[in-house]
Protein backbone atom coordinates (compact mmCIF):
# COMPACT_ATOMS: atom_id res chain seq x y z
CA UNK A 1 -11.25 22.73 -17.16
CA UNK A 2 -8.42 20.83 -15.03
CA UNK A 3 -8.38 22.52 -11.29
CA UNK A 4 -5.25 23.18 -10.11
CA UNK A 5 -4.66 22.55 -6.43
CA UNK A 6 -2.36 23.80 -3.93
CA UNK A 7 -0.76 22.94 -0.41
CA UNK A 8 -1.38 25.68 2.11
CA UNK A 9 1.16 25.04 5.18
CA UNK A 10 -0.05 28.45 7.69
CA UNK A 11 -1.87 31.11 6.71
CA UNK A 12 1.24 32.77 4.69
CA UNK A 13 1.44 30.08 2.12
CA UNK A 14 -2.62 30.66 1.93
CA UNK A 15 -2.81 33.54 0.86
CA UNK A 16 0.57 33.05 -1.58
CA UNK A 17 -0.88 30.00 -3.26
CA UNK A 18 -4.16 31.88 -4.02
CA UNK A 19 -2.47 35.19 -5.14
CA UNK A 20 -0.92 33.19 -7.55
CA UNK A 21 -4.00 31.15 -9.35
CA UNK A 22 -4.78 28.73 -7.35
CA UNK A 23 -8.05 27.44 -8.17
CA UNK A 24 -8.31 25.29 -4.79
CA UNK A 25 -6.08 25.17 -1.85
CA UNK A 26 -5.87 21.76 0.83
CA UNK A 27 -4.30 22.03 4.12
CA UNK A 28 -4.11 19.99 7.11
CA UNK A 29 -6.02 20.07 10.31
CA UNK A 30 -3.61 19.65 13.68
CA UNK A 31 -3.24 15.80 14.58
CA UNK A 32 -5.29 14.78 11.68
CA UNK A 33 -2.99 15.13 8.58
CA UNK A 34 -0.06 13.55 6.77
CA UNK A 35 1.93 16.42 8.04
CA UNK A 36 2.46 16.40 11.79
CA UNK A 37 5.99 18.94 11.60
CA UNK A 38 3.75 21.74 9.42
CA UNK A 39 2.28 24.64 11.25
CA UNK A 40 -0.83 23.16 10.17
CA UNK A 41 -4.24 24.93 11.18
CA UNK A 42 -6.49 24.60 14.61
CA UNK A 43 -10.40 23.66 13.69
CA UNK A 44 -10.90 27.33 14.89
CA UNK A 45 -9.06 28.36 11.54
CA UNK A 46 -11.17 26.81 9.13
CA UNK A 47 -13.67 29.25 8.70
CA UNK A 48 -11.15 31.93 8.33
CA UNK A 49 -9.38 29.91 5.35
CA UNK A 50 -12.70 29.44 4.09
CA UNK A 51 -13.58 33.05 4.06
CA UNK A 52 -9.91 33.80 2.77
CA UNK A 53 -10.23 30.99 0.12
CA UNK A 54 -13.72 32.16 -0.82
CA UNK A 55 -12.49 35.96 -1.90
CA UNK A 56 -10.29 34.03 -4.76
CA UNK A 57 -13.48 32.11 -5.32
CA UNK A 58 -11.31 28.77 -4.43
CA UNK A 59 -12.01 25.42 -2.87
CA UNK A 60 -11.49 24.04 0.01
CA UNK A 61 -10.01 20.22 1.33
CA UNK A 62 -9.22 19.58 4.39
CA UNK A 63 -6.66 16.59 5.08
CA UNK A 64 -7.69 14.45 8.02
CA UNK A 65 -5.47 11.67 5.97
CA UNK A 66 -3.39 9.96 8.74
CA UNK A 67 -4.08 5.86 9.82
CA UNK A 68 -6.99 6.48 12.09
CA UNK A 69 -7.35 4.24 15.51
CA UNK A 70 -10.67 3.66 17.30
CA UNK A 71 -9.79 6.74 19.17
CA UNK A 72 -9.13 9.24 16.31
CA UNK A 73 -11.86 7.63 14.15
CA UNK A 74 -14.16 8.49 16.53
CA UNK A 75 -12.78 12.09 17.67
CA UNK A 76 -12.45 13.21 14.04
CA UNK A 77 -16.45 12.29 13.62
CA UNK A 78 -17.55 14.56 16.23
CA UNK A 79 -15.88 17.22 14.85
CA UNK A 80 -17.42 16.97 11.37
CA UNK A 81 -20.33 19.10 12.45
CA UNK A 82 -18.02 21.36 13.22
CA UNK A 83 -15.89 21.50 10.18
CA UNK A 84 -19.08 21.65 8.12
CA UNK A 85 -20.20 24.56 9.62
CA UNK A 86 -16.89 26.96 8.77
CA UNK A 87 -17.93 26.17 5.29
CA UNK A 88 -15.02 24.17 4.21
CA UNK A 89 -15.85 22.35 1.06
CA UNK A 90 -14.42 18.17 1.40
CA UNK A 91 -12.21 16.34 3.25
CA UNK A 92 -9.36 14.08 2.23
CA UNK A 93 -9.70 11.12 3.67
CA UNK A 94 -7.46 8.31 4.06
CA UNK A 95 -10.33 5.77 5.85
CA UNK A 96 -12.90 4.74 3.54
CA UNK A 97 -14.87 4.41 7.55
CA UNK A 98 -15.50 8.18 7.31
CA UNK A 99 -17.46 8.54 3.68
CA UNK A 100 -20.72 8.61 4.72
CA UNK A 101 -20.17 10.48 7.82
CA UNK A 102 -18.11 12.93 6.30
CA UNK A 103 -21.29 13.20 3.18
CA UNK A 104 -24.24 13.46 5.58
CA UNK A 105 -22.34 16.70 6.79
CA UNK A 106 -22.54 18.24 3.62
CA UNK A 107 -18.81 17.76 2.93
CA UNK A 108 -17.33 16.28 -0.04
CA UNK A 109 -15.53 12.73 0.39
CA UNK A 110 -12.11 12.92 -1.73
CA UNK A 111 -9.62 9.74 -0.99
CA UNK A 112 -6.18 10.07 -0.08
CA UNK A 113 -3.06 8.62 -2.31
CA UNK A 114 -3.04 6.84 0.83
CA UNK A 115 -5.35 4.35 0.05
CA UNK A 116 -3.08 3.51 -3.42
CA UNK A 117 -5.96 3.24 -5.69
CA UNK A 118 -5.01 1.73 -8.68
CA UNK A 119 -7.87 0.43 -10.54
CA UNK A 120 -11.27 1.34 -11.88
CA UNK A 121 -13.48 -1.21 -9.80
CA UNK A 122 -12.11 0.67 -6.36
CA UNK A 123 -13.15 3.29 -7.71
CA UNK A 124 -16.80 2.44 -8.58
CA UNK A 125 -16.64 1.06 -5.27
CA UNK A 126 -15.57 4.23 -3.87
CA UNK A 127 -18.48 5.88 -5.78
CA UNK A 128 -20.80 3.71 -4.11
CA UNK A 129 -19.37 4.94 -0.66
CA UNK A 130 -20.43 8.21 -1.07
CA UNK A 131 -16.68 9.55 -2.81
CA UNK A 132 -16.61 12.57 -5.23
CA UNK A 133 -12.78 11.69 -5.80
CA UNK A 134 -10.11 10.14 -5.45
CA UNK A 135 -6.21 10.55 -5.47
CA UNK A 136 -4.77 7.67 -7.90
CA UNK A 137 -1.75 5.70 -6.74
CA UNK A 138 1.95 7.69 -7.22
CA UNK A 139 2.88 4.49 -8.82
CA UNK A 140 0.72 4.65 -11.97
CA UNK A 141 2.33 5.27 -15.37
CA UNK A 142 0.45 8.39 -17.55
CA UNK A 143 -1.43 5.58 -19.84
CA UNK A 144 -3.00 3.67 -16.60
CA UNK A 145 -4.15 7.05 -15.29
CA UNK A 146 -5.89 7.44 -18.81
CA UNK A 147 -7.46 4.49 -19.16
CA UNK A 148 -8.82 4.36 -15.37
CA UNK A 149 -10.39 7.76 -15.69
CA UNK A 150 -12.10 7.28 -18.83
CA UNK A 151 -13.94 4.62 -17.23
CA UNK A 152 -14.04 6.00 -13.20
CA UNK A 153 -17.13 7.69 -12.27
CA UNK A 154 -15.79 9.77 -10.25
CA UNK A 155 -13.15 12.82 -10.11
CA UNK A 156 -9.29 11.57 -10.22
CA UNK A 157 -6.68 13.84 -8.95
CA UNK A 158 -3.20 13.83 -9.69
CA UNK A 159 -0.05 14.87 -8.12
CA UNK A 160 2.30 16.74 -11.08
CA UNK A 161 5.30 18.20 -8.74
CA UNK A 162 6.78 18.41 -5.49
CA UNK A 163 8.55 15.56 -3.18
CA UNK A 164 8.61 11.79 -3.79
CA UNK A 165 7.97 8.84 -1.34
CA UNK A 166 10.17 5.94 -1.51
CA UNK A 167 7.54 3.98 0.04
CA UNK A 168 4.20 2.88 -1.74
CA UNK A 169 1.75 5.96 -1.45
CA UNK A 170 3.62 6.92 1.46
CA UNK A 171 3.06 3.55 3.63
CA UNK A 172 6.46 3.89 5.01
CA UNK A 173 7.43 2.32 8.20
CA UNK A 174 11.37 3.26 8.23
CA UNK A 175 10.73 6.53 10.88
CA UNK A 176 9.14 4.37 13.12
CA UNK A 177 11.33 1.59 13.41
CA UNK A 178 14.23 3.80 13.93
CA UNK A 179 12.65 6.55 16.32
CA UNK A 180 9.46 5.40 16.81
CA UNK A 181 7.83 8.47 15.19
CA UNK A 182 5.46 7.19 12.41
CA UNK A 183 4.92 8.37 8.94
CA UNK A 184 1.69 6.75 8.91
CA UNK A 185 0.77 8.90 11.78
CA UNK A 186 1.85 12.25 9.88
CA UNK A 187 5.22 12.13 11.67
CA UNK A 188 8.02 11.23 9.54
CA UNK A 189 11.51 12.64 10.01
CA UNK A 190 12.33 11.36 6.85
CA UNK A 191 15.58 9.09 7.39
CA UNK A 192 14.79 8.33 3.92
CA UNK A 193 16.88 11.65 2.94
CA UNK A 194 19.50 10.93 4.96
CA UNK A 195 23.09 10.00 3.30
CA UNK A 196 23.20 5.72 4.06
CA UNK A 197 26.79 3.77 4.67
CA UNK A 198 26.13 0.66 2.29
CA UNK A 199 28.07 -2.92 3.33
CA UNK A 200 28.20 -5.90 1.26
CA UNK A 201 28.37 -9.19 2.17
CA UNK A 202 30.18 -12.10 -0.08
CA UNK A 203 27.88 -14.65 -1.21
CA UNK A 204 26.35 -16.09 -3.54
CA UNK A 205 23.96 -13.49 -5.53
CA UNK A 206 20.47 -15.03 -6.97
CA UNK A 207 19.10 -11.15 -7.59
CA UNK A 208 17.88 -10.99 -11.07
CA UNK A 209 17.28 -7.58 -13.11
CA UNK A 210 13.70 -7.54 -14.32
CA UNK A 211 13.62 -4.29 -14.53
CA UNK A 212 13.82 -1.91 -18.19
CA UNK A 213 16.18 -0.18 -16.54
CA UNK A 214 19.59 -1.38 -17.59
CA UNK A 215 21.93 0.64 -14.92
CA UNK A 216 21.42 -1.13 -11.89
CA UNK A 217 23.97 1.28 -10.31
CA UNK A 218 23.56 3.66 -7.43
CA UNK A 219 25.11 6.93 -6.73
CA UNK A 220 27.68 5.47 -4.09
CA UNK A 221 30.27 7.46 -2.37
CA UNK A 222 33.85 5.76 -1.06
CA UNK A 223 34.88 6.87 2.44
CA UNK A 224 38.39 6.75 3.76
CA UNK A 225 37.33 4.44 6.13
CA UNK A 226 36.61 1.97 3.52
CA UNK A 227 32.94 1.91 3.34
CA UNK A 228 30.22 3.27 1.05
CA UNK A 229 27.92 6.36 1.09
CA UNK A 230 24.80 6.30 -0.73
CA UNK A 231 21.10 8.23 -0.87
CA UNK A 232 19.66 5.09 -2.67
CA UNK A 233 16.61 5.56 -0.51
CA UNK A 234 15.45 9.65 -1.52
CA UNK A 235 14.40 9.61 -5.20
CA UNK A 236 14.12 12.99 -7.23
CA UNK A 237 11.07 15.63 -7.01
CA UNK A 238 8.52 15.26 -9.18
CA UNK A 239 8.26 17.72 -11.96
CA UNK A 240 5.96 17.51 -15.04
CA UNK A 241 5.77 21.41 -16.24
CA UNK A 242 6.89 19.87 -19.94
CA UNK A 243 3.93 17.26 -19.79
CA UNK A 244 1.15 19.85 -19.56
CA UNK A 245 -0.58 18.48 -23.05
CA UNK A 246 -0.46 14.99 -22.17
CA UNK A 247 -1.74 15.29 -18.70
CA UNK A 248 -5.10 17.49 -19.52
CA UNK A 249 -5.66 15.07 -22.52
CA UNK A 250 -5.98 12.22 -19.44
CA UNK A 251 -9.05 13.16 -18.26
CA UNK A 252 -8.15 13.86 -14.49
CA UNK A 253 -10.66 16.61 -12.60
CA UNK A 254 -7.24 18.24 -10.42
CA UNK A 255 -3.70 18.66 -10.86
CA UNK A 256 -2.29 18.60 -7.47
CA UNK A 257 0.74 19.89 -6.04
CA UNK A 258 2.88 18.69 -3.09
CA UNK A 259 4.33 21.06 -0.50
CA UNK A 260 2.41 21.65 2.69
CA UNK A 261 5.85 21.77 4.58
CA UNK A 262 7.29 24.48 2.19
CA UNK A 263 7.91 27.86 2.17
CA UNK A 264 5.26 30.34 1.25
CA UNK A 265 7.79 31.36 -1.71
CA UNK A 266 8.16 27.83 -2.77
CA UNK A 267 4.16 27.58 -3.03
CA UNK A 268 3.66 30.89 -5.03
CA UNK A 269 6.26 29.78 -7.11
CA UNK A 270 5.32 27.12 -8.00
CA UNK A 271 1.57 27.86 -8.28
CA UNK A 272 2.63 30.20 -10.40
CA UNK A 273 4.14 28.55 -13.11
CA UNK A 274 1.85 25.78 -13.35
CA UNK A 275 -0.89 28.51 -13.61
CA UNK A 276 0.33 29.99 -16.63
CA UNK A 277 1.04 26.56 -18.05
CA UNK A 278 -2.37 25.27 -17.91
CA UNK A 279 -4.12 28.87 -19.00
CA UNK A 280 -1.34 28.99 -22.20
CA UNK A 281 -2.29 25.37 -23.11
CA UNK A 282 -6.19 25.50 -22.16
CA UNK A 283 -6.27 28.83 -24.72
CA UNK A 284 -4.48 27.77 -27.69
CA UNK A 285 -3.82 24.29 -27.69
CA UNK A 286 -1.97 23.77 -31.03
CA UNK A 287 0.30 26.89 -29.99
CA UNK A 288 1.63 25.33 -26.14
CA UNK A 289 5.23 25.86 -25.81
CA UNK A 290 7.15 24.86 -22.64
CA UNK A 291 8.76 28.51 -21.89
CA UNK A 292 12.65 27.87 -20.75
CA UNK A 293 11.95 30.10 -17.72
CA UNK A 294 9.75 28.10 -16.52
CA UNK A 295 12.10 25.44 -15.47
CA UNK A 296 14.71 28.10 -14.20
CA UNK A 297 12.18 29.42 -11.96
CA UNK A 298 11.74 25.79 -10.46
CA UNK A 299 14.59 25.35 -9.93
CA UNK A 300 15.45 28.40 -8.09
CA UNK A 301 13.18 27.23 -5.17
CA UNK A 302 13.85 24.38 -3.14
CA UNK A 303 13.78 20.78 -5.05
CA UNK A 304 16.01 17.63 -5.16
CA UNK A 305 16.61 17.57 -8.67
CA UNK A 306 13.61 16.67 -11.01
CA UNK A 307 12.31 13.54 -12.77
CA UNK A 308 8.57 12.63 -13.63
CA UNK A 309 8.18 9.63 -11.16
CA UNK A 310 6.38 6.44 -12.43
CA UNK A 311 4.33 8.36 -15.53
CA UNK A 312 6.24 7.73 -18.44
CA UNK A 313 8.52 4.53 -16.98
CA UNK A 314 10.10 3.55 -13.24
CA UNK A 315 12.36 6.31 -11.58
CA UNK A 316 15.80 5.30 -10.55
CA UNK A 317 17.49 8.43 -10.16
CA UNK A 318 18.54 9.74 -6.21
CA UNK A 319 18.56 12.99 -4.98
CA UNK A 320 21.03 13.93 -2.58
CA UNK A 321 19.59 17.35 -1.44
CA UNK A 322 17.97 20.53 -1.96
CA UNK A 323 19.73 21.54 -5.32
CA UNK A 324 17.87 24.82 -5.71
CA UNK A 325 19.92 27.82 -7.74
CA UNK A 326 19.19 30.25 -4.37
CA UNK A 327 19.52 30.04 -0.80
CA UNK A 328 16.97 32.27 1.30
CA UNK A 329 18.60 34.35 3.58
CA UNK A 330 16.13 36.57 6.09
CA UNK A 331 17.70 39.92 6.42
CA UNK A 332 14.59 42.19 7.19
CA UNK A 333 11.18 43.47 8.07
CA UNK A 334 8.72 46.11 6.70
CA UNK A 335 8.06 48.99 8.55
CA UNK A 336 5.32 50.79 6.68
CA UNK A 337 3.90 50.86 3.14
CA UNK A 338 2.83 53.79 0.99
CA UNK A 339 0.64 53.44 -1.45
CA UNK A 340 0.63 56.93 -2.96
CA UNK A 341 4.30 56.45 -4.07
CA UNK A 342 4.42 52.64 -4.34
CA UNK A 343 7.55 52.37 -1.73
CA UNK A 344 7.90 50.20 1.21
CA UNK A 345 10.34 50.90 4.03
CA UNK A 346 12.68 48.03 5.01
CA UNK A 347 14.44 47.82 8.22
CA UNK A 348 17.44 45.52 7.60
CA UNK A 349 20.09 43.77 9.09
CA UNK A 350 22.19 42.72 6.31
CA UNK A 351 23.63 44.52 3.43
CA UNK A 352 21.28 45.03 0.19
CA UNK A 353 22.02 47.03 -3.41
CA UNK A 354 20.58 47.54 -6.35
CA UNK A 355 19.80 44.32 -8.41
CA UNK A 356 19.05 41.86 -5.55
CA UNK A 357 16.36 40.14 -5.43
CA UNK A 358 13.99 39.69 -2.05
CA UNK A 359 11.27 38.05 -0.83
CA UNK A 360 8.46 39.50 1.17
CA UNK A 361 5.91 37.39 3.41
CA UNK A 362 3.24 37.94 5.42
CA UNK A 363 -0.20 36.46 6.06
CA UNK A 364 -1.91 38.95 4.49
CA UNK A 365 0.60 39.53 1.94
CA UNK A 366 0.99 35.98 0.94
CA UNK A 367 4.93 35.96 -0.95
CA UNK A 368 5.94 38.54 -3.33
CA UNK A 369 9.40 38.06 -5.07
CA UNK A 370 10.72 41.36 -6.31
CA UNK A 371 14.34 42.66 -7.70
CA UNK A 372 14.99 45.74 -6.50
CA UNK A 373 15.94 48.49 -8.82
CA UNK A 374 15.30 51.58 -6.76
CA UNK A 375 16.24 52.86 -2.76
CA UNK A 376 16.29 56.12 -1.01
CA UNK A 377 17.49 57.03 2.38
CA UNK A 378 16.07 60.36 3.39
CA UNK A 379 14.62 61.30 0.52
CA UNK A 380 18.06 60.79 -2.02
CA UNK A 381 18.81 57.71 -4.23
CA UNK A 382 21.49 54.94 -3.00
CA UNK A 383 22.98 51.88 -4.89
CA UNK A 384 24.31 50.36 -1.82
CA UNK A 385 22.61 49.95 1.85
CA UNK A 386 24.74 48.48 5.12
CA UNK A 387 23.03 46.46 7.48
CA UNK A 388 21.06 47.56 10.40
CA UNK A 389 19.28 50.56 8.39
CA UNK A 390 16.12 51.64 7.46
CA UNK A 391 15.86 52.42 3.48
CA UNK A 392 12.73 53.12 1.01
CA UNK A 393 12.38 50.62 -1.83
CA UNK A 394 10.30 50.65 -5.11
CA UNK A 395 7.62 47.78 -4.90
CA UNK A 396 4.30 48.32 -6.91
CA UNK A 397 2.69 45.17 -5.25
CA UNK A 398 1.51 46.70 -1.72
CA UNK A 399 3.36 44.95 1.21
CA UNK A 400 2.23 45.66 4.85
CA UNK A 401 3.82 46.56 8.10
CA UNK A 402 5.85 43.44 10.04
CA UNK A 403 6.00 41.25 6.63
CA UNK A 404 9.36 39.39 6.65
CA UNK A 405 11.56 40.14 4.30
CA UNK A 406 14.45 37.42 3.00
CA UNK A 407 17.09 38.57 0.39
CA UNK A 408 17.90 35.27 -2.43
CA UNK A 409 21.63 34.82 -2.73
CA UNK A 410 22.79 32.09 -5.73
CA UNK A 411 24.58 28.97 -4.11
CA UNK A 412 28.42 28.96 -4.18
CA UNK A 413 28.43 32.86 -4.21
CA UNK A 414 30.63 34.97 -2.57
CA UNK A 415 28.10 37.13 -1.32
């Protein structure tokens, strides 16, 4: 049985991940991880996400993935005692310096996509390290991830959705050179997404196509002052929801998802859908349909458009933005639940009827999506609400008091 793994940004995205099937959850440790500009989580967190994680009966991985100096190195070793002790279950690691430290604390030793492990023979030298897994290289094609695990003696992992690097499992040096803040070092502003002006010089031009990919074009914008736009640099999201069948049959131990610096909604989402993929195709294999809605629901939460990144041949496509279906708008908070009647009370500050559809958060909570199909104010039925009121609305999931409460509105809407 494949695990399925999910990012975990704050405690919010947590406990939405985990409502919603996850069957292990990572998340980052502050000044340690890949993900500097996340909320992240203190070392005197972990054994609350442990005790969280364990009610799901759900894993635990700590990143601790960034390039490590002497300093870190030896600042993240003397806190390994520590980590072990709030019962967290591995670390991902990005130094193959930390294995046997990280083992002799009773943690397990999983290896970042960091390290861009690409072949079988790193990986029985990883084995000898100490490793339980490893995350294989971004840049491997479906049949190289087959063939590797069938002869790896340890776990692979997998990443099937979420955002693409430009750079080589994520060795970028593009945010430092231009601010000095370094991806390496879990600090990327991504000027990779950024719209680029594109100049050509005349010349002679020696560049030749080796590539299977016949349209060397770009997506490239004119400006009226005569140069070019271009996002040649921020490829697609990853998105492999119709390549269930073919990625169980390749062996892999996890099926990780990417999104520690997404919303909790985005997470539960996302967990979501993958969850029911992998139980409808794990139960009747010769009956595994991709369900349209599936894809709609994707794309309703944030995501650059969608291709399926080096596994079935080399991505050209660019993304400009987030081309979600839904913007999230927060218009609210809840007051109080009651769970004789099933009815929250909202206080808003923004208009809501009948037939939107909300969001509710909260750390407890996790991130419930709900349309809402009945409100009362003082005790009698309305189709309509104006901001800045408090109104009663039908939601059988309980919510609690102070959750945050966003309402989804469909891009280029009038609303």
């Amino acid at each position: 049985m494949v695990e399925l793994l999910a990012p975990a940004g704050n405690f919010i995205s947590l406990r939405a991940v985990l409502e919603n099937g996850a069957d292990a959850v990572y998340f980052g440790l502050d000044d340690y991880n890949m993900r500097a500009n996340a909320k992240n989580f203190s070392i005197d967190d972990l054994s609350e996400v442990s005790k969280i994680a364990s009610q799901y009966g759900a894993k635990t991985y700590l990143c601790t993935n960034i390039i490590l100096n002497e300093r870190r190195a030896s600042e993240l070793e003397s806190k390994l005692e520590k980590i072990s002790s709030s019962d967290i279950d591995g670390l991902i690691l990005s130094d193959i310096g930390l294995i046997e430290d990280t083992v002799s604390h009773g943690l397990e030793a999983h290896i970042s996509v960091q390290e861009n492990v690409t072949n079988s023979y790193t990986l029985r030298t990883l084995k000898k390290l100490g490793a339980k897994r490893a995350i294989l290289s971004r840049e491997l094609s479906l049949r190289e991830i087959t063939e590797i695990t069938k002869k790896s003696p340890i776990e692979t992992e997998i990443f099937i959705h979420g955002a693409i690097c430009m750079a080589i499992s994520g060795r970028c040096f593009l945010s430092y050179g231009l601010y000095g803040r370094s991806a390496n070092c879990g600090d990327c502003l991504q000027p990779c997404r950024k719209n680029w002006t594109l100049t050509y010089e005349e010349g002679e031009d020696n560049v030749i196509n080796f590539s299977d990919v016949e349209d060397e074009t770009f997506v490239i914008t004119g400006s009226d002052d005569g140069s070019y736009r271009t996002n040649f640099f921020s490829p697609k999201d990853m998105c492999m929801i119709e390549y269930i069948p073919q990625l169980m049959e390749s062996g892999v131990a996890s099926f990780k998802i990417e999104g520690r610096a997404r919303s909790p909604d985005y997470g539960a989402m996302v967990t979501g859908i993958y969850r029911e993929a992998i139980d409808s195709y794990e139960n009747n294999p010769s009956q595994y349909n991709v369900k349209d809605e599936w894809m709609d629901e994707l794309t309703s939460v944030f995501n650059r458009g969608f291709d399926t990144n080096f596994y079935f041949s080399t991505p050209f496509e660019v993304s400009e933005d987030n081309q979600s279906k839904y913007i999230k708008r927060d218009i609210g908070q809840v007051v109080n639940y009651y769970s004789r009647v099933k009815a929250a009370e909202l206080r808003i500050w923004d208009d809501l009827k009948i037939g939107d559809k909300i969001i509710i958060q909260g750390q407890t909570t996790g991130s419930i999506t709900h349309t809402i199909d009945s409100m009362q104010i003082e005790g009698k039925p309305v189709e309509n609400v104006d901001k800045n009121s408090n109104v009663a609305v039908s939601i059988p999931t309980k919510v609690r008091k102070n959750d945050f409460v966003y309402k989804l509105i469909e891009r280029n809407s009038n609303d």
